[in-house]
C-alpha atoms as a PDB file:
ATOM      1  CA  UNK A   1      99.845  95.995 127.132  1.00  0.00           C
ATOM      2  CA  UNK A   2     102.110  94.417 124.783  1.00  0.00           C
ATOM      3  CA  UNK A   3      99.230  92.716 122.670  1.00  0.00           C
ATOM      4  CA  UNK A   4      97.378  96.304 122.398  1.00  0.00           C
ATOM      5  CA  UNK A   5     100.513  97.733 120.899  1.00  0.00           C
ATOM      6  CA  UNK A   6     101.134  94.959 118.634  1.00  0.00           C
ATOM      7  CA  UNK A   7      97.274  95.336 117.445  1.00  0.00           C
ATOM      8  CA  UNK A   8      98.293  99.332 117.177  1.00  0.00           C
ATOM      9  CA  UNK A   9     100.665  98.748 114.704  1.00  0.00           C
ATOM     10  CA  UNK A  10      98.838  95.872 112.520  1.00  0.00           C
ATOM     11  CA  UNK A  11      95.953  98.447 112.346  1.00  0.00           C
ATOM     12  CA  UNK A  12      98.358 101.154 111.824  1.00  0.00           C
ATOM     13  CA  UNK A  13     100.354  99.101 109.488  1.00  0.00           C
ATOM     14  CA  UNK A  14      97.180  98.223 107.665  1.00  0.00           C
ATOM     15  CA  UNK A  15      95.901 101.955 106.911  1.00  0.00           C
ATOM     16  CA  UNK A  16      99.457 102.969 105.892  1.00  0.00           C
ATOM     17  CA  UNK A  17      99.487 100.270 103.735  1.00  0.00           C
ATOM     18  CA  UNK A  18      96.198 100.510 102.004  1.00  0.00           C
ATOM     19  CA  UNK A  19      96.653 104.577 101.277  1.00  0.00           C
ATOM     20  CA  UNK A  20     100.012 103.965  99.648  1.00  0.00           C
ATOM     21  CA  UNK A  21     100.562 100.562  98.181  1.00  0.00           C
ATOM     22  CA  UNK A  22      99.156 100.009  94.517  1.00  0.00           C
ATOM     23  CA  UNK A  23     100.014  96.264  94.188  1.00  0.00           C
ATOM     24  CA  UNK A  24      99.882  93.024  96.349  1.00  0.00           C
ATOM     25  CA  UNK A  25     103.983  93.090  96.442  1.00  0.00           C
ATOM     26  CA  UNK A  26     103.782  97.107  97.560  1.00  0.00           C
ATOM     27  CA  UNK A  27     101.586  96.395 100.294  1.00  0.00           C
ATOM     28  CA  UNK A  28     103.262  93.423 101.192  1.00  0.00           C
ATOM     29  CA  UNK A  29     106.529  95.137 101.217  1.00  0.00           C
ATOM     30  CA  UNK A  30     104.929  97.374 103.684  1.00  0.00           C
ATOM     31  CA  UNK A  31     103.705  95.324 105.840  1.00  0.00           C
ATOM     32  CA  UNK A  32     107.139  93.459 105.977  1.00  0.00           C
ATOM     33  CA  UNK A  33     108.916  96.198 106.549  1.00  0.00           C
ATOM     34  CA  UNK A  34     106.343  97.540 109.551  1.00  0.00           C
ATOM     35  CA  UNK A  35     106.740  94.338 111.393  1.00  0.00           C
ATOM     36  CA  UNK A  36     110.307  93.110 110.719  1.00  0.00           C
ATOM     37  CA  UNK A  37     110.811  93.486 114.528  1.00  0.00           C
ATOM     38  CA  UNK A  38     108.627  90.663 115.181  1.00  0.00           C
ATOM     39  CA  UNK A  39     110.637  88.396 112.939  1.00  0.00           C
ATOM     40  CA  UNK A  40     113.916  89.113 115.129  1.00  0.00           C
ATOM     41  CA  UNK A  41     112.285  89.639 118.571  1.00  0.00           C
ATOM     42  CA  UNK A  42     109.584  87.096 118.436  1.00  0.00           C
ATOM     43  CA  UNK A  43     108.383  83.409 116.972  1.00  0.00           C
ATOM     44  CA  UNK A  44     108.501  83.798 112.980  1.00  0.00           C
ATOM     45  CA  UNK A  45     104.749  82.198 113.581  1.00  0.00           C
ATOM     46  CA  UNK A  46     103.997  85.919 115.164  1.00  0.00           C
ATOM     47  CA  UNK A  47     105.705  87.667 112.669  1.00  0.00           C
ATOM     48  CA  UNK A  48     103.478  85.903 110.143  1.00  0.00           C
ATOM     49  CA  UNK A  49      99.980  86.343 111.695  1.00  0.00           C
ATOM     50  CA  UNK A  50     100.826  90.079 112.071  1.00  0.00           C
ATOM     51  CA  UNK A  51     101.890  90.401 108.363  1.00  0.00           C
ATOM     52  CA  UNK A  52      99.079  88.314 107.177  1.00  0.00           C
ATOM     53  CA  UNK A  53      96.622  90.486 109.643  1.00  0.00           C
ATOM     54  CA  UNK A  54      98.374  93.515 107.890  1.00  0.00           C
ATOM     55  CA  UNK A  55      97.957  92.146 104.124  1.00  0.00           C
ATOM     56  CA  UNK A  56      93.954  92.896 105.009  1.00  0.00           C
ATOM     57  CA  UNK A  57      92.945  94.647 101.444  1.00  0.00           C
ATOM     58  CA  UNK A  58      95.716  93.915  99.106  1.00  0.00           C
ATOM     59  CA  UNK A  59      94.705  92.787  95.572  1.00  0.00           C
ATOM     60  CA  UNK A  60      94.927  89.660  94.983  1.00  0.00           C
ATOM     61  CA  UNK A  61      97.795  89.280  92.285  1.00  0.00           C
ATOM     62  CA  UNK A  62      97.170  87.665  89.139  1.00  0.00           C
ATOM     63  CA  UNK A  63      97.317  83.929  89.217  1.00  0.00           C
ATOM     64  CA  UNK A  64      97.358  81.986  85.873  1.00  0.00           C
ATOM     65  CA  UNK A  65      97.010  78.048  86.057  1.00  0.00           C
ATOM     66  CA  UNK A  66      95.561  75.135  84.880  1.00  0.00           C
ATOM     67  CA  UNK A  67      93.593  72.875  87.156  1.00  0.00           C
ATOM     68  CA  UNK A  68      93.705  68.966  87.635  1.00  0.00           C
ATOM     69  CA  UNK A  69      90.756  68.626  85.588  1.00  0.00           C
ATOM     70  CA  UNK A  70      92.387  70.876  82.713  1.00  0.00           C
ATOM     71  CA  UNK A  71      90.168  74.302  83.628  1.00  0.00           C
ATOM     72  CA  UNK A  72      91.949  77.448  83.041  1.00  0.00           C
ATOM     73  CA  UNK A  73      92.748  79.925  85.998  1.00  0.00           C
ATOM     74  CA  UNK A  74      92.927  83.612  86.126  1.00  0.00           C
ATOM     75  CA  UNK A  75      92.097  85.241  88.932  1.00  0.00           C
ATOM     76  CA  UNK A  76      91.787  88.339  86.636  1.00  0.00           C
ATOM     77  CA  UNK A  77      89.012  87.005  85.691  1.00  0.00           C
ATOM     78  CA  UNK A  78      87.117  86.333  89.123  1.00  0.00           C
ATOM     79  CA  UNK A  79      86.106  89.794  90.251  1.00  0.00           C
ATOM     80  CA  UNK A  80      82.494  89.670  90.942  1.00  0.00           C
ATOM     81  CA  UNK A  81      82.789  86.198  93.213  1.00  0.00           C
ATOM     82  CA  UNK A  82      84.362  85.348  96.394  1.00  0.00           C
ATOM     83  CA  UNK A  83      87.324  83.293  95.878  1.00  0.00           C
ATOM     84  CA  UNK A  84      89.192  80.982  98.368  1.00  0.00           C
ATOM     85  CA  UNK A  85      92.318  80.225  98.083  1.00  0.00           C
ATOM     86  CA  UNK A  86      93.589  76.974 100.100  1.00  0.00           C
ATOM     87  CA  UNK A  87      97.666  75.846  99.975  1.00  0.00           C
ATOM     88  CA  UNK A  88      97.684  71.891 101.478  1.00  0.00           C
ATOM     89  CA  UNK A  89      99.639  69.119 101.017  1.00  0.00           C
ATOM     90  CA  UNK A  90      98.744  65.494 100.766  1.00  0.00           C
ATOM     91  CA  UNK A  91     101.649  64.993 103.524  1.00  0.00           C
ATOM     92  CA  UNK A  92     100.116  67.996 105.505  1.00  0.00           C
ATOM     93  CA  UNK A  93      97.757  66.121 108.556  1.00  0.00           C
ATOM     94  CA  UNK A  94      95.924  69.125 109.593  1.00  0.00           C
ATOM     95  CA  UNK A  95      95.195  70.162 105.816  1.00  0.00           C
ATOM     96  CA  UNK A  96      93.754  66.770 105.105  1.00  0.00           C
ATOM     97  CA  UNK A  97      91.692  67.338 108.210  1.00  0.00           C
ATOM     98  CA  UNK A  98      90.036  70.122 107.120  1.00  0.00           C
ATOM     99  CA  UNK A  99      89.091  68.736 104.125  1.00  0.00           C
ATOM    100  CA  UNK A 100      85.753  67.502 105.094  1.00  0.00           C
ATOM    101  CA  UNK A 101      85.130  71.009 106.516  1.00  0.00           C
ATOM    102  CA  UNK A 102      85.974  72.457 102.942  1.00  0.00           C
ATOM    103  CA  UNK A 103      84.292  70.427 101.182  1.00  0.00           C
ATOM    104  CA  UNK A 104      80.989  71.180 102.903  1.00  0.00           C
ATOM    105  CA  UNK A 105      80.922  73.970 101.734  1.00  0.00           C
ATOM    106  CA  UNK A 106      80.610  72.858  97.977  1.00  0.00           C
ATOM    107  CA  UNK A 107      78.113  70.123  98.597  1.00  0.00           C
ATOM    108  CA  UNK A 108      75.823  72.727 100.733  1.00  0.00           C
ATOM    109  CA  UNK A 109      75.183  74.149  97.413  1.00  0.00           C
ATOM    110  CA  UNK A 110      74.779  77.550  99.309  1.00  0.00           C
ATOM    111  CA  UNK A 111      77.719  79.080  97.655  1.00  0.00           C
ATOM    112  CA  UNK A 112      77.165  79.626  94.332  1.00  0.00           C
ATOM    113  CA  UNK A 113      79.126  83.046  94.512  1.00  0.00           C
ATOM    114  CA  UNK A 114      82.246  81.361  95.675  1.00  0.00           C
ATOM    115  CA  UNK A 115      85.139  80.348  93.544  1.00  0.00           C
ATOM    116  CA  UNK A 116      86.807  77.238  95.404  1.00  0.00           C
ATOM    117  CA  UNK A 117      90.601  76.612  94.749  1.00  0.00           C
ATOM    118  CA  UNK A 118      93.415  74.439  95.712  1.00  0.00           C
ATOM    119  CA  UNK A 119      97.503  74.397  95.406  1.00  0.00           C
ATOM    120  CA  UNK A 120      99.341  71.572  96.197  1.00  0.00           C
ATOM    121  CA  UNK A 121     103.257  71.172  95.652  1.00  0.00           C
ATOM    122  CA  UNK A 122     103.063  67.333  94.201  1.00  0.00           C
ATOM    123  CA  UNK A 123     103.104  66.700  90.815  1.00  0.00           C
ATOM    124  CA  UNK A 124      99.561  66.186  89.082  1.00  0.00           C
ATOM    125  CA  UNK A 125      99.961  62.000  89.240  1.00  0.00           C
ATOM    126  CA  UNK A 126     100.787  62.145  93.036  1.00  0.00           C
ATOM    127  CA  UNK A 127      97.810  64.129  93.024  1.00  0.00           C
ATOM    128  CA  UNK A 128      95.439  62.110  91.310  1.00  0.00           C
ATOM    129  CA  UNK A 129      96.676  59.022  93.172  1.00  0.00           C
ATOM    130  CA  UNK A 130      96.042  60.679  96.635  1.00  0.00           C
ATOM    131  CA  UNK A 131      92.676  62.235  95.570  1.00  0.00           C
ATOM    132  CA  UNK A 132      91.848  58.896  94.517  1.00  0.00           C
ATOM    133  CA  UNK A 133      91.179  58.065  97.929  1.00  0.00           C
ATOM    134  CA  UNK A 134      90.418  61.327  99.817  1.00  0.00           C
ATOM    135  CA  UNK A 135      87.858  63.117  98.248  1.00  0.00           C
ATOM    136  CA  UNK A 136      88.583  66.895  98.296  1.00  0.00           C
ATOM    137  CA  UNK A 137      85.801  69.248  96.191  1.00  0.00           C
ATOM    138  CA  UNK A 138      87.584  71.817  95.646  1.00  0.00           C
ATOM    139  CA  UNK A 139      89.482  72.629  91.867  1.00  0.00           C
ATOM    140  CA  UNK A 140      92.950  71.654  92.695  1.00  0.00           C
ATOM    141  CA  UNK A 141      96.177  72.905  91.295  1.00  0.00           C
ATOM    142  CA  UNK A 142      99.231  71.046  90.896  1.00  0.00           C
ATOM    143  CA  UNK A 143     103.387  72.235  91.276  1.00  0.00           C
ATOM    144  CA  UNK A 144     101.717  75.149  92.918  1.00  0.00           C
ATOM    145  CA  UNK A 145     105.190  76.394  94.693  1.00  0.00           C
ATOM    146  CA  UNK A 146     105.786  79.245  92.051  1.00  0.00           C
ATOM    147  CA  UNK A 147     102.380  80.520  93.170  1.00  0.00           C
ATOM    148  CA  UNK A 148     102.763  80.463  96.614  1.00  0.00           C
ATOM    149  CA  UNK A 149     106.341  81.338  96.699  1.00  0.00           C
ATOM    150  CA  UNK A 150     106.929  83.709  94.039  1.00  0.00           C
ATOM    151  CA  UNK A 151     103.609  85.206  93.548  1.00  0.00           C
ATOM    152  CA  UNK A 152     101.836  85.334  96.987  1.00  0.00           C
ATOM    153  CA  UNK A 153     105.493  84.854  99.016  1.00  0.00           C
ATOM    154  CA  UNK A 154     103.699  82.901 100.962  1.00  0.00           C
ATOM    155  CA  UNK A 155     106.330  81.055 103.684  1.00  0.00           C
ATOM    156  CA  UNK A 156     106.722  77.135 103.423  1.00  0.00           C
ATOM    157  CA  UNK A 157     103.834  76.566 106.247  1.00  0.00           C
ATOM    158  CA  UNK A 158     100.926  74.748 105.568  1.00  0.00           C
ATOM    159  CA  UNK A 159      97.854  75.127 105.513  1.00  0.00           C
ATOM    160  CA  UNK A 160      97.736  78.313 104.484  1.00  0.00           C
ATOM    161  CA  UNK A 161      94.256  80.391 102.751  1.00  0.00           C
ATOM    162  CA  UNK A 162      93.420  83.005 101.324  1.00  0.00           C
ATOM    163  CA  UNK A 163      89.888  84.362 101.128  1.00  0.00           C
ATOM    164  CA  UNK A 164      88.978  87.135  98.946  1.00  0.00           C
ATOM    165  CA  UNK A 165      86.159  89.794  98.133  1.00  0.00           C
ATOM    166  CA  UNK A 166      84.210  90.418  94.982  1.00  0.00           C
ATOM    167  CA  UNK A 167      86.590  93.878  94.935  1.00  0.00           C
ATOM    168  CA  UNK A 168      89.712  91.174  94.362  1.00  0.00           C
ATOM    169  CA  UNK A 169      90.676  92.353  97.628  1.00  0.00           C
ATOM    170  CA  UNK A 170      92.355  90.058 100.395  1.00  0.00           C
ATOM    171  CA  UNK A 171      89.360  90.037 103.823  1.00  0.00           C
ATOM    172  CA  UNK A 172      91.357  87.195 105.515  1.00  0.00           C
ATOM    173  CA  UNK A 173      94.530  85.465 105.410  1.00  0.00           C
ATOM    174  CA  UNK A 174      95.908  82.901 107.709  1.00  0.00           C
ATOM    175  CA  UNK A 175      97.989  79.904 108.230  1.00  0.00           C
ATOM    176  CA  UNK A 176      97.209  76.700 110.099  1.00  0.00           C
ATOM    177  CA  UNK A 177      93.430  74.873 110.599  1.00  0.00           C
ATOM    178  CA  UNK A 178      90.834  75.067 112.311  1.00  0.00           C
ATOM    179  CA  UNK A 179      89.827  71.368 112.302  1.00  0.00           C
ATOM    180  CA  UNK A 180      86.590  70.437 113.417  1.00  0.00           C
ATOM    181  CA  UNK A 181      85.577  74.142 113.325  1.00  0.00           C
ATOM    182  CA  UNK A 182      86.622  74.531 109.758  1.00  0.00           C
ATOM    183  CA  UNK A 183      82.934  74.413 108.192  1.00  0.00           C
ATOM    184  CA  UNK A 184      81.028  77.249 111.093  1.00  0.00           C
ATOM    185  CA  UNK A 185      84.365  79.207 110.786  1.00  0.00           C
ATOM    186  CA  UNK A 186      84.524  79.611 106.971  1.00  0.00           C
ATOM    187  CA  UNK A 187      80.891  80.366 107.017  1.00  0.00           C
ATOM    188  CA  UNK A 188      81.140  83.040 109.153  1.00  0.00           C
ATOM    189  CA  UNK A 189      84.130  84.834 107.018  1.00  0.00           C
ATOM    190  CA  UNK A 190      81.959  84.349 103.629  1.00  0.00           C
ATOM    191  CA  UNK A 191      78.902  85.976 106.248  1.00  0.00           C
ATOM    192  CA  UNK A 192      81.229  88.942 106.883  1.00  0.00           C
ATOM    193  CA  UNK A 193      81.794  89.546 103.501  1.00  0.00           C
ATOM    194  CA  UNK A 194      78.831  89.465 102.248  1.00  0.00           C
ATOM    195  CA  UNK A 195      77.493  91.742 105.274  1.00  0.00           C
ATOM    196  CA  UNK A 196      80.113  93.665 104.042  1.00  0.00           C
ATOM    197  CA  UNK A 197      79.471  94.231 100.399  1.00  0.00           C
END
């Protein structure tokens, strides 16, 4: 009984949130605000899935970088692809073990609508160094904390990703991995939103 309710109020949560909210921080706001109960009651790990469940549609707020490899980001600028948005560390063990997962998805060559990119915290040489020896496809992004925790307010958990529509709109949000499972998993999401479109 208690999951139904909690599932009431995400979807709830998540139609309240897309009629009224204008920006990522509004609906995010929102959503905080709907299930601040969890973050007192329950594990802050429940809290989060429920706000991330209720983030469903939010524009994606602008995000201006540069990547390892000296490309220029803004997500502005992406509308018309699907965009993924993975936050890893090099200390992070389950992000580095989804990295084989991820990167099939580049060298399928089957996703030529899909924008692939990375944040790490380290600093660009720690980067390079680590990337060195663990190849990861994906364009990364270096002293990425600002992004994660002053843009996206993201908490300090990783992994954590981001996938978003063609729209700019957020279809999934999550942290954690999903290992082995990462390459089928992500292929269904990118199936749903194309189905979707």
């Amino acid at each position: 009984m208690k999951i139904k309710f909690t599932y009431s109020l995400i979807l709830l949560s998540f139609l309240f949130a897309k009629s009224f909210a204008q920006t990522y921080q509004e609906h995010l706001d929102n959503c905080i605000k709907n299930f601040s109960h969890l973050e007192q009651s329950d594990s802050f790990e429940a809290f989060i899935s429920a706000r991330d469940s209720c983030m469903i549609g939010a524009p994606l707020p602008r995000i201006k970088s540069k990547t390892l490899s000296g490309k220029q980001i803004n997500t502005d600028n992406l509308k018309g692809k699907i965009v993924i948005l993975n936050f890893w560390s090099t200390t992070c063990g389950p992000c580095i073990e989804e990295m084989p997962g991820l990167n099939k998805l580049i060298e399928s060559g089957e996703h030529k609508d899909v924008v692939f990119l990375s944040f790490a915290p380290e600093k660009p040489e720690k980067l390079i160094a680590f990337l060195k020896k663990n190849i990861f496809r994906f364009e990364v992004i270096a002293e990425s904390i600002p992004i994660a925790g002053d843009i996206l307010k993201l908490p300090g958990m990783l992994p954590y990703t981001i996938i978003v529509d063609t729209k700019g709109k957020i279809t999934h949000m999550w942290f954690g991995g999903f290992g082995n499972e990462t390459y089928p998993t992500f292929i269904e999401f990118l199936a749903q939103i194309r189905n979707s479109s």
